[in-house]
C-alpha atoms as a PDB file:
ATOM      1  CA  UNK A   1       1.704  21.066  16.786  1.00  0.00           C
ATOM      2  CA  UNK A   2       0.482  18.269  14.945  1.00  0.00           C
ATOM      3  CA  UNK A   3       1.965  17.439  11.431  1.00  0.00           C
ATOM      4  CA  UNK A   4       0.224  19.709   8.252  1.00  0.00           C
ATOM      5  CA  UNK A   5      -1.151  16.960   5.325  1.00  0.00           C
ATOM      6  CA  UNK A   6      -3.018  17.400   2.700  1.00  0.00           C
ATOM      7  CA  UNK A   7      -7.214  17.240   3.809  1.00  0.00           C
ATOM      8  CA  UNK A   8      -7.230  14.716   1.084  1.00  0.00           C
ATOM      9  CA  UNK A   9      -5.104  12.403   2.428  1.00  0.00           C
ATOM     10  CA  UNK A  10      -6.837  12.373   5.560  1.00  0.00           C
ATOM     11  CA  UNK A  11     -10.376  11.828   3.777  1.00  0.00           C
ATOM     12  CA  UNK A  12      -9.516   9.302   1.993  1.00  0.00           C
ATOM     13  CA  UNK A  13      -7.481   7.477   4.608  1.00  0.00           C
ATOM     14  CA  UNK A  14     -10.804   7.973   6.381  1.00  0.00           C
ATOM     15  CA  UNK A  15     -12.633   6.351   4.043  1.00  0.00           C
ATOM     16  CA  UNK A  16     -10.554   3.712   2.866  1.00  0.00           C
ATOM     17  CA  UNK A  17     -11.100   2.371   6.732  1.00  0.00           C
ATOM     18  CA  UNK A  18     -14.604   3.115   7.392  1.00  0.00           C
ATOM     19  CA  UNK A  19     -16.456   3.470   4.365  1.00  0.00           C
ATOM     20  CA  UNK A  20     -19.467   1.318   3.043  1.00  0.00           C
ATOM     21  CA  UNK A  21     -19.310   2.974  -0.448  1.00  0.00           C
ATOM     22  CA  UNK A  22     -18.555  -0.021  -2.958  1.00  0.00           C
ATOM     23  CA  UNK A  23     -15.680   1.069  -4.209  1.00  0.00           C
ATOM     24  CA  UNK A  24     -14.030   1.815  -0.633  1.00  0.00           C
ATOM     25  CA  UNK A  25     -14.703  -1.598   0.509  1.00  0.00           C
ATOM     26  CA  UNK A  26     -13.320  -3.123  -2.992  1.00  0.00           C
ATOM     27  CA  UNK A  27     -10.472  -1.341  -2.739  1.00  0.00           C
ATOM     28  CA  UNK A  28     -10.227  -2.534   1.139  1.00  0.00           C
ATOM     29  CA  UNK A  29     -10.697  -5.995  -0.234  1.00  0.00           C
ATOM     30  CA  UNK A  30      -7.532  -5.599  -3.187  1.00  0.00           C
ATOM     31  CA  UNK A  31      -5.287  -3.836  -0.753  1.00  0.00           C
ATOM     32  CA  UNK A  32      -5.753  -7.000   1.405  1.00  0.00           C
ATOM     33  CA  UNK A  33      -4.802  -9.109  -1.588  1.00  0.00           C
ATOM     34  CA  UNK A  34      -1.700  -7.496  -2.096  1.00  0.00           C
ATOM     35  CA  UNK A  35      -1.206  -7.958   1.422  1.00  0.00           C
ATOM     36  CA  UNK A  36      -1.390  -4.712   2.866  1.00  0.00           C
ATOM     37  CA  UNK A  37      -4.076  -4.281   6.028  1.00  0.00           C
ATOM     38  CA  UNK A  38      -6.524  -1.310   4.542  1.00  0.00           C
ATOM     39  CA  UNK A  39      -6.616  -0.103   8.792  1.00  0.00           C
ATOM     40  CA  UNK A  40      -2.977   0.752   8.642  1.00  0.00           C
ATOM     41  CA  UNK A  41      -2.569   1.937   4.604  1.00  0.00           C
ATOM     42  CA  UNK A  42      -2.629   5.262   4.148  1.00  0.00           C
ATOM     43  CA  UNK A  43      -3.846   7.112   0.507  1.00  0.00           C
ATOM     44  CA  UNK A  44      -2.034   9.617  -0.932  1.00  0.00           C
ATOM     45  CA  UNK A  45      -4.479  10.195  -3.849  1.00  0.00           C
ATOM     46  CA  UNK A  46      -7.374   8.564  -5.493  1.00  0.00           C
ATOM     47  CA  UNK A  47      -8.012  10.271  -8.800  1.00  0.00           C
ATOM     48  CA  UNK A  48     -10.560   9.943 -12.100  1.00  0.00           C
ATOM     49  CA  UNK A  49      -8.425   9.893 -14.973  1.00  0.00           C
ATOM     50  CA  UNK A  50     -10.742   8.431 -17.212  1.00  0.00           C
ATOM     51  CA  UNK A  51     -14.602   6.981 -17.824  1.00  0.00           C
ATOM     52  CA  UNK A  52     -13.687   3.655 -16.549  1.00  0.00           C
ATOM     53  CA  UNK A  53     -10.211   4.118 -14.018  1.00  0.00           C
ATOM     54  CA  UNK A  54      -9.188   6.119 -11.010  1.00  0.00           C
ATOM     55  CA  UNK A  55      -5.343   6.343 -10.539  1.00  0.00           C
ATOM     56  CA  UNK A  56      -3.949   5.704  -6.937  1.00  0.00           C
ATOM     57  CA  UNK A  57      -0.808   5.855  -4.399  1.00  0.00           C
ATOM     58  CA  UNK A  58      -1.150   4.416  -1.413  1.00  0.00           C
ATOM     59  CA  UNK A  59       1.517   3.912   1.654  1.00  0.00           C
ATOM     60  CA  UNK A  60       1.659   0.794   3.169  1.00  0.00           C
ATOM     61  CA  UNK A  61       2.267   0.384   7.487  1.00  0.00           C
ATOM     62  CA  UNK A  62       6.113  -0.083   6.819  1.00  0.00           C
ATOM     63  CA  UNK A  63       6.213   2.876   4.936  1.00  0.00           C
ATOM     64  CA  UNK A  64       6.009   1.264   1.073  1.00  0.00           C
ATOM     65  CA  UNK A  65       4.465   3.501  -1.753  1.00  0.00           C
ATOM     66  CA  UNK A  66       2.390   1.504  -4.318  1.00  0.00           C
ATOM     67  CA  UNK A  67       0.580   3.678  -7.218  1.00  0.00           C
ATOM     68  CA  UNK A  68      -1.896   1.489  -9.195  1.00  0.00           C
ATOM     69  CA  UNK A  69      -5.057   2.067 -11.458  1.00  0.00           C
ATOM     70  CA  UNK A  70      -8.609   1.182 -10.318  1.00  0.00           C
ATOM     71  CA  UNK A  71     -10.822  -0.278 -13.161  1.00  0.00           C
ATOM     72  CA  UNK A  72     -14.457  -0.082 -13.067  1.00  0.00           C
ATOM     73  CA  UNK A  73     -17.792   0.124 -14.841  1.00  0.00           C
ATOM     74  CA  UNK A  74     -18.430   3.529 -13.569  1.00  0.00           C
ATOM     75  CA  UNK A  75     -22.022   3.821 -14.805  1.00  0.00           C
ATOM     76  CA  UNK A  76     -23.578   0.402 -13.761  1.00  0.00           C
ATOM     77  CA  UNK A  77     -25.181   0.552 -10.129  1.00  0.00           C
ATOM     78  CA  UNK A  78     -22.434  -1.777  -8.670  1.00  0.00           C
ATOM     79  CA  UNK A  79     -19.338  -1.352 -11.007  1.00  0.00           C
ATOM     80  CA  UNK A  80     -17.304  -0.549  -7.973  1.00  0.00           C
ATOM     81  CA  UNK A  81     -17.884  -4.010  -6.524  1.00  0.00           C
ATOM     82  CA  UNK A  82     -16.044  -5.777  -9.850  1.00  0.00           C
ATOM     83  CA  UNK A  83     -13.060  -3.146  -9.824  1.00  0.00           C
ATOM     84  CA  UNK A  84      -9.549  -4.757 -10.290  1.00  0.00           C
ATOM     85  CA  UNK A  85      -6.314  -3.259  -9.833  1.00  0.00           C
ATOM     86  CA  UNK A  86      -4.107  -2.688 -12.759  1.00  0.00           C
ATOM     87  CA  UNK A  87      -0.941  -1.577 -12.964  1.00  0.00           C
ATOM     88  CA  UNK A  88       0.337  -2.629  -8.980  1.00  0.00           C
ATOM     89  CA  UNK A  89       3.957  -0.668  -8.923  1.00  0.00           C
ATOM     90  CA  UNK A  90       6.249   0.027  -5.966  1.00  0.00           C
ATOM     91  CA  UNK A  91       7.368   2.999  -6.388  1.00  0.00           C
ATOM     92  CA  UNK A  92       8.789   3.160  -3.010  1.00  0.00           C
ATOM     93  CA  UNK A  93      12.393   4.253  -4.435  1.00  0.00           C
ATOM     94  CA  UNK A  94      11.339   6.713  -6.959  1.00  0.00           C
ATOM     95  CA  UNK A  95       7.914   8.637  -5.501  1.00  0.00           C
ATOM     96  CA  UNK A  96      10.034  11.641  -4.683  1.00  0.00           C
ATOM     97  CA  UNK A  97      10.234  12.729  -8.466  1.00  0.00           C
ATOM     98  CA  UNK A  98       6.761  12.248  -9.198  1.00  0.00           C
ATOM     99  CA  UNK A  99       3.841  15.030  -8.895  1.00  0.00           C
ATOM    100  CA  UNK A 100       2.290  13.701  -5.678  1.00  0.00           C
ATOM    101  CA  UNK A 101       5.717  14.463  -4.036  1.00  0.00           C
ATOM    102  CA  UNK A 102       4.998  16.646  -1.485  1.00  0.00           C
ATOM    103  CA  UNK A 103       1.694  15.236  -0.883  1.00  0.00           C
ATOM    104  CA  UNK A 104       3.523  11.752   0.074  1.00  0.00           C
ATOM    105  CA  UNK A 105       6.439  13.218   1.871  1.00  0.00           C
ATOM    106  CA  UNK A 106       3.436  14.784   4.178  1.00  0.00           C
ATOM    107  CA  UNK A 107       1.381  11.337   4.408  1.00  0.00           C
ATOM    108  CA  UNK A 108       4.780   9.540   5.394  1.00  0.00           C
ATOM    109  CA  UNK A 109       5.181  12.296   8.380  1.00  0.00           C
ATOM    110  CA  UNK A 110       1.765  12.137   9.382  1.00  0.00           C
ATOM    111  CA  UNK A 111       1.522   8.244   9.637  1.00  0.00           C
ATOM    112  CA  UNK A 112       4.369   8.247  12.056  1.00  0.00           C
ATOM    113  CA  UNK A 113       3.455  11.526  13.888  1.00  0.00           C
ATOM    114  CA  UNK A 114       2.405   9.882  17.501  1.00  0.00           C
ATOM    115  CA  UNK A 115      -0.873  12.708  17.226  1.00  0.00           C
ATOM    116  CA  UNK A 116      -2.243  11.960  14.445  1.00  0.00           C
ATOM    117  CA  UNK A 117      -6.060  11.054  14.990  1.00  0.00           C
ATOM    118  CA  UNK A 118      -6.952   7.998  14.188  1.00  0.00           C
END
């Protein structure tokens, strides 16, 4: 039996490595910069918390949590393409207090569970 995770994780993993959507291949492109390979990252949540930002966790291949905040224009045809991280925080020590929890204890499992698909 393979290891339960949230549907969202799993989408968004999904299209974090595959998608053409601007703001999935921006945020492939700002991963990189912070040096973590968007093919192996998995993301915990990607969430609109405002008119301009999404908030964001994300688990790096050696098992690192980041949360950040994606800024862009989110009315102008291309605003994805100029988003910018704000915010960049390991939170690698202390994730197990804060409300995605659960959802990142499941992620962690599932990125080492040996049948996952991929």
């Amino acid at each position: 039996m393979g290891v339960m995770v949230s549907s969202i994780v799993v989408q968004y993993t999904d299209l974090l490595r595959t998608s053409d959507y601007d703001l999935w291949s921006r945020l492939r492109e700002l991963l990189n910069r912070q040096g973590l390979d968007p093919n192996r990252t998995v993301v915990v949540d990607l969430l609109q918390e405002g008119p301009d930002h999404e908030d964001g966790q994300v688990i790096s291949a050696d098992g690192r949590v980041y949360r950040f905040t994606l800024f862009y224009d989110q009315v102008a045809e291309h605003g994805a393409a100029s988003a910018y991280l704000s915010d960049w925080t390991d939170i690698t020590d202390s994730w197990r207090i804060g409300s995605l929890a659960t959802r990142t204890a499941d992620a962690l499992a599932w990125m080492s569970s040996p049948t996952k698909s991929s």
